[in-house]
Protein backbone atom coordinates (compact mmCIF):
# COMPACT_ATOMS: atom_id res chain seq x y z
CA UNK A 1 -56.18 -194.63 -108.84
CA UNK A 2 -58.19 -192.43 -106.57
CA UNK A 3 -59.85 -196.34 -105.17
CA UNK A 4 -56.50 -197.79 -104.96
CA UNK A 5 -55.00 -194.76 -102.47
CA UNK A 6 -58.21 -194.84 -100.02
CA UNK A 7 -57.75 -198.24 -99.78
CA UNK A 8 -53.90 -198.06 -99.07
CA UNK A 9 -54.88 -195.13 -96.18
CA UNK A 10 -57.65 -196.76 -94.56
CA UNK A 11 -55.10 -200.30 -94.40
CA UNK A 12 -52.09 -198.32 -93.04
CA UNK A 13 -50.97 -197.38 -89.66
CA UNK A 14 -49.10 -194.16 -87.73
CA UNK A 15 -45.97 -194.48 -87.65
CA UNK A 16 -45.71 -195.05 -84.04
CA UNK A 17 -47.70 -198.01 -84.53
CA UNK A 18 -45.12 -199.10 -87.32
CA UNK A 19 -42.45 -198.57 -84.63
CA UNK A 20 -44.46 -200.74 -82.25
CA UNK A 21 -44.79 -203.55 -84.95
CA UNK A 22 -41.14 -203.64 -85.42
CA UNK A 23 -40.30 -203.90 -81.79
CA UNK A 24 -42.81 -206.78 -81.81
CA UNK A 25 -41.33 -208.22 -84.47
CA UNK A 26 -37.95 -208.30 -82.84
CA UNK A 27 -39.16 -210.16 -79.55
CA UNK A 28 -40.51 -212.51 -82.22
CA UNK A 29 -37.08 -213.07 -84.85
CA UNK A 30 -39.85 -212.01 -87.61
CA UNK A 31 -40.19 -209.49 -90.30
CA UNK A 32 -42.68 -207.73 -92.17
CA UNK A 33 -43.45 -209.05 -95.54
CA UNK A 34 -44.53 -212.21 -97.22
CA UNK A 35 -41.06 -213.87 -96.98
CA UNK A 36 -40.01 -214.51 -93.57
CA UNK A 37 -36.41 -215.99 -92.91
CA UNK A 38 -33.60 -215.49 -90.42
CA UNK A 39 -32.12 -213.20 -92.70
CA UNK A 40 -34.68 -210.44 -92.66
CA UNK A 41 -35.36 -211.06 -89.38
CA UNK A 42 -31.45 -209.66 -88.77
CA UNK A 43 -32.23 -206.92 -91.16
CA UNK A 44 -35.40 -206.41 -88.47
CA UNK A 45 -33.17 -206.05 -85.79
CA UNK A 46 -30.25 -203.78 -87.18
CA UNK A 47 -33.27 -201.46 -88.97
CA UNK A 48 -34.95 -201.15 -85.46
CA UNK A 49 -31.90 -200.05 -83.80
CA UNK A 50 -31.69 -197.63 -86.22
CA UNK A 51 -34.63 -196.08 -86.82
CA UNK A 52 -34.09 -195.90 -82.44
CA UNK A 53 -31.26 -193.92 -83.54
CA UNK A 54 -32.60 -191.66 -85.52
CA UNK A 55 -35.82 -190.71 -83.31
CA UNK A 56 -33.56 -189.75 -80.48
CA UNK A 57 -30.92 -187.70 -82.10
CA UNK A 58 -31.86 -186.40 -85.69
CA UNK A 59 -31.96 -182.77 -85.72
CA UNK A 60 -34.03 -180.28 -88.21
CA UNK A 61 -31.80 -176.64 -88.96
CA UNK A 62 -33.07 -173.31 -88.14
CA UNK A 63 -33.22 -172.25 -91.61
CA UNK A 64 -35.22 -175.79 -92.99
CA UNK A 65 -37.80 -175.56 -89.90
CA UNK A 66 -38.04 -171.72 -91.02
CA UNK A 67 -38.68 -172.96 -94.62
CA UNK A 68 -41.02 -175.43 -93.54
CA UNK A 69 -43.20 -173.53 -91.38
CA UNK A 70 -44.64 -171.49 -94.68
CA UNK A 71 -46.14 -175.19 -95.89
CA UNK A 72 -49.60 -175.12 -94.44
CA UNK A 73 -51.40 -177.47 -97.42
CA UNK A 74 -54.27 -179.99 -95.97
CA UNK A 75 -52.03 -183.49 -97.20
CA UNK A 76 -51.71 -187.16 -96.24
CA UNK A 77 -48.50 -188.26 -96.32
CA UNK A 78 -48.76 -192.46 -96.97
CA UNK A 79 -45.10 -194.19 -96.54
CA UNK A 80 -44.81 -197.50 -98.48
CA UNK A 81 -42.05 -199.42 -97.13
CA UNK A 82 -41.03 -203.19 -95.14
CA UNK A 83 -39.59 -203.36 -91.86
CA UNK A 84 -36.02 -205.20 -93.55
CA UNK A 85 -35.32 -202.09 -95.65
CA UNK A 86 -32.36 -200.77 -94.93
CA UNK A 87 -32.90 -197.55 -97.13
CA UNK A 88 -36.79 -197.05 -95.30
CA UNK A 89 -34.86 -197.12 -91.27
CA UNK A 90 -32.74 -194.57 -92.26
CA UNK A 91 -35.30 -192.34 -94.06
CA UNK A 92 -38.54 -193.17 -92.65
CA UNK A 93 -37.59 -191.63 -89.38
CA UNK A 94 -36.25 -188.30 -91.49
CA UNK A 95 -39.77 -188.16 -93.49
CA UNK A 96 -42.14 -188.79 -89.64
CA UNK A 97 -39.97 -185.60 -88.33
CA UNK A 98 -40.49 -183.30 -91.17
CA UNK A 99 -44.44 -184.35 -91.26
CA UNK A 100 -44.52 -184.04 -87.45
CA UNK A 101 -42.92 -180.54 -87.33
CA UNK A 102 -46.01 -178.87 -90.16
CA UNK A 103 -48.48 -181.10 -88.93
CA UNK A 104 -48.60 -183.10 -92.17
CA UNK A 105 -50.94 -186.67 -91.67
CA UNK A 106 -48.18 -189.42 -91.81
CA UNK A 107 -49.52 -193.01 -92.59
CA UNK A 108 -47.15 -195.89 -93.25
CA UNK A 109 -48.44 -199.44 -95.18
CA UNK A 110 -46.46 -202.58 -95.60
CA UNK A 111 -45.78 -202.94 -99.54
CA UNK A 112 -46.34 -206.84 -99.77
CA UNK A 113 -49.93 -206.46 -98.16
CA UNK A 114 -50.81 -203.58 -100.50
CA UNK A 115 -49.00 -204.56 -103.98
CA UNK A 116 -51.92 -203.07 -105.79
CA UNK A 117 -51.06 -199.97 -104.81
CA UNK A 118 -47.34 -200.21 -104.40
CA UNK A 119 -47.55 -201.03 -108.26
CA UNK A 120 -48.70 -197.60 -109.16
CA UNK A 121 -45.48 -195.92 -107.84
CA UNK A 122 -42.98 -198.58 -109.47
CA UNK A 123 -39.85 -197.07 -109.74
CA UNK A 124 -37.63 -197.69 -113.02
CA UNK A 125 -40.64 -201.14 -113.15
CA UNK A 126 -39.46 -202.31 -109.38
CA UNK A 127 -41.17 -202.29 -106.39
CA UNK A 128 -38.53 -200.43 -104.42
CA UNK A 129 -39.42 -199.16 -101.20
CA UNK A 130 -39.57 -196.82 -99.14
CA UNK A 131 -41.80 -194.86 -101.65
CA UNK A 132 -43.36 -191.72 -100.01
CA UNK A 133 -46.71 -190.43 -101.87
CA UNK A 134 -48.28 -187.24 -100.94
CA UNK A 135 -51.75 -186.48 -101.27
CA UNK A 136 -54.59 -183.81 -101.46
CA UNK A 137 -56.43 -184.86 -98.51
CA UNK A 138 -59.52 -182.94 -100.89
CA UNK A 139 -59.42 -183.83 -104.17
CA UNK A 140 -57.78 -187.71 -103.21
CA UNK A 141 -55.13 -186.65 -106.07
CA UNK A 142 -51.79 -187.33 -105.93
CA UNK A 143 -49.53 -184.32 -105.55
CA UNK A 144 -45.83 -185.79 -105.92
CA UNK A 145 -43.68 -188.84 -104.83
CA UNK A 146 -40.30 -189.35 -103.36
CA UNK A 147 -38.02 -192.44 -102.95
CA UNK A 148 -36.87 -195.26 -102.76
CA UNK A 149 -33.33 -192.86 -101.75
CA UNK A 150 -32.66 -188.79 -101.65
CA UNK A 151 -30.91 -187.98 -105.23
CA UNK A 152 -27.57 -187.46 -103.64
CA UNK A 153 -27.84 -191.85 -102.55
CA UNK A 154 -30.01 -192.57 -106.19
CA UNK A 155 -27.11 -190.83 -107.89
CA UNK A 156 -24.32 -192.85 -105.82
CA UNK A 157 -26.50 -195.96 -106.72
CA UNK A 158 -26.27 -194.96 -110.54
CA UNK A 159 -22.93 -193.97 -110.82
CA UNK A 160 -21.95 -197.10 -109.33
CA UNK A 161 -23.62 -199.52 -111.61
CA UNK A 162 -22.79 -197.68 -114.37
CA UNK A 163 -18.51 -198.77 -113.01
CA UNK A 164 -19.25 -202.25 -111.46
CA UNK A 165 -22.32 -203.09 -113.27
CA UNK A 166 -24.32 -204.31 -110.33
CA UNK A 167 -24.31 -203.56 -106.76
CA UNK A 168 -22.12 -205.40 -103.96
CA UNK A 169 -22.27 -206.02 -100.45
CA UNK A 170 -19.06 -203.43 -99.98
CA UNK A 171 -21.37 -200.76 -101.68
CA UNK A 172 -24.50 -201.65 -99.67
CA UNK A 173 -21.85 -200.79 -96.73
CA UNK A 174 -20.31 -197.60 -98.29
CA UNK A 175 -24.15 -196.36 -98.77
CA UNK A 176 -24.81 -197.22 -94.85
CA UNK A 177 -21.63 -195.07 -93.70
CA UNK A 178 -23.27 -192.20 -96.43
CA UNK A 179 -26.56 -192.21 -94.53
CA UNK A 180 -24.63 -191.81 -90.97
CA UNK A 181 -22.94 -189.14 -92.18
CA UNK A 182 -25.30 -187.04 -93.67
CA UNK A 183 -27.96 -187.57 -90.43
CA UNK A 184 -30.57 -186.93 -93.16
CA UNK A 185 -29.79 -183.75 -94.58
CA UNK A 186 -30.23 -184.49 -98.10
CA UNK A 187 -33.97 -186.16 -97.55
CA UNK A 188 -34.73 -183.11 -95.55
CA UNK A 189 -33.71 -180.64 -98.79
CA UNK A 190 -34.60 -182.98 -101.49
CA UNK A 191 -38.25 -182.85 -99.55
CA UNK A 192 -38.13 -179.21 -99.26
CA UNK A 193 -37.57 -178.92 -103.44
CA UNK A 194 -40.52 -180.81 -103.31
CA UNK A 195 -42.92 -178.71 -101.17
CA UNK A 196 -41.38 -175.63 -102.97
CA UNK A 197 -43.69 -176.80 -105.92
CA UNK A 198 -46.80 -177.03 -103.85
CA UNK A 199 -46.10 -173.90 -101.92
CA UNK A 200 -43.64 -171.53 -103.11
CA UNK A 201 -43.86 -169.25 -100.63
CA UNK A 202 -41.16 -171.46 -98.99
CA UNK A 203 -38.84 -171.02 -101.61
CA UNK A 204 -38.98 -167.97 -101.27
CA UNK A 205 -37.69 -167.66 -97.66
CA UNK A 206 -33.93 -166.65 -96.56
């Protein structure tokens, strides 16, 4: 596993490099990925101006920056995701901010380059992506995961299938207007439940 990991960090990127990519891949009507077609390339486009979005305006609370100032743990941070997600532009951005603010080393890798490692974080036996995994920058171990969505979206995904049995393009929407609206706020607490269990000195702030 430990192999796997080093590899996936020493073929990934920063994520203003990622950013880069994607504007490239704009000009060009591309995508990341092994499939190209004009479809993803769309997805491309919309996911770029979002993600834009997102670095210009999302905003951290008092009380979560307070939280996550007590998190001083020597980790890598290694984003697995495609520039056509929809679910990575709106959280990608969100997980790059919280690493940024407690100096946290944030890598991102393209899942269809690295499937060897993408296949050791399968979630329910799919590759879904974004898939954040957060290592010991020591000991190479991993320390916990998070994705492909916040729980609040994975339970709105569940709850859904479980009444239409699959999802549609009007719930793909619905999830979209969800992510707006929330500007994050449930991938910045379900992150901070996370780091809790490294440090919990930051649980233990007011």
């Amino acid at each position: 596993m430990n192999e796997i990991i080093k590899n996936g960090i020493e073929r990934s990127m920063s994520y203003m490099a990622y950013r880069s990519l994607m504007k490239q891949l704009v000009e060009e009507n591309s995508n990341t990925g092994l499939e190209k077609n004009e479809s993803l390339a769309e997805y491309t486009k919309l996911n770029d101006r979002r993600m834009n979005r997102w670095d210009k305006t999302l905003k951290i609370a008092d009380d979560s920056k307070a939280k996550l100032s007590h998190f001083n743990d020597n980790i890598t941070w290694l984003v697995i995701t495609e520039s056509w997600c929809g679910d990575a532009a709106h959280i990608v951005p969100v997980l790059y901010k919280i690493a940024e603010l407690i100096n946290i080393n944030f890598r991102v890798v393209l899942r269809d380059e690295n499937l060897e490692l993408m296949d050791q974080f399968l979630t329910n036996g799919a590759r879904a992506i974004p898939k954040l995994i957060m290592i010991d920058n020591v000991t190479g171990n991993v320390l916990n995961t998070f994705g492909p969505r916040p729980l609040e979206a994975t339970k709105m995904v569940i709850d859904y299938k479980e009444q239409h049995g699959a999802i549609t393009p009007e719930f793909k929407e619905a999830l979209q207007v969800w992510y707006n609206k929330n500007k994050g706020q449930s991938i910045i607490n379900d992150i901070i439940e996370i780091l809790c269990k490294l440090e919990p000195s930051i649980c233990q702030q007011n």
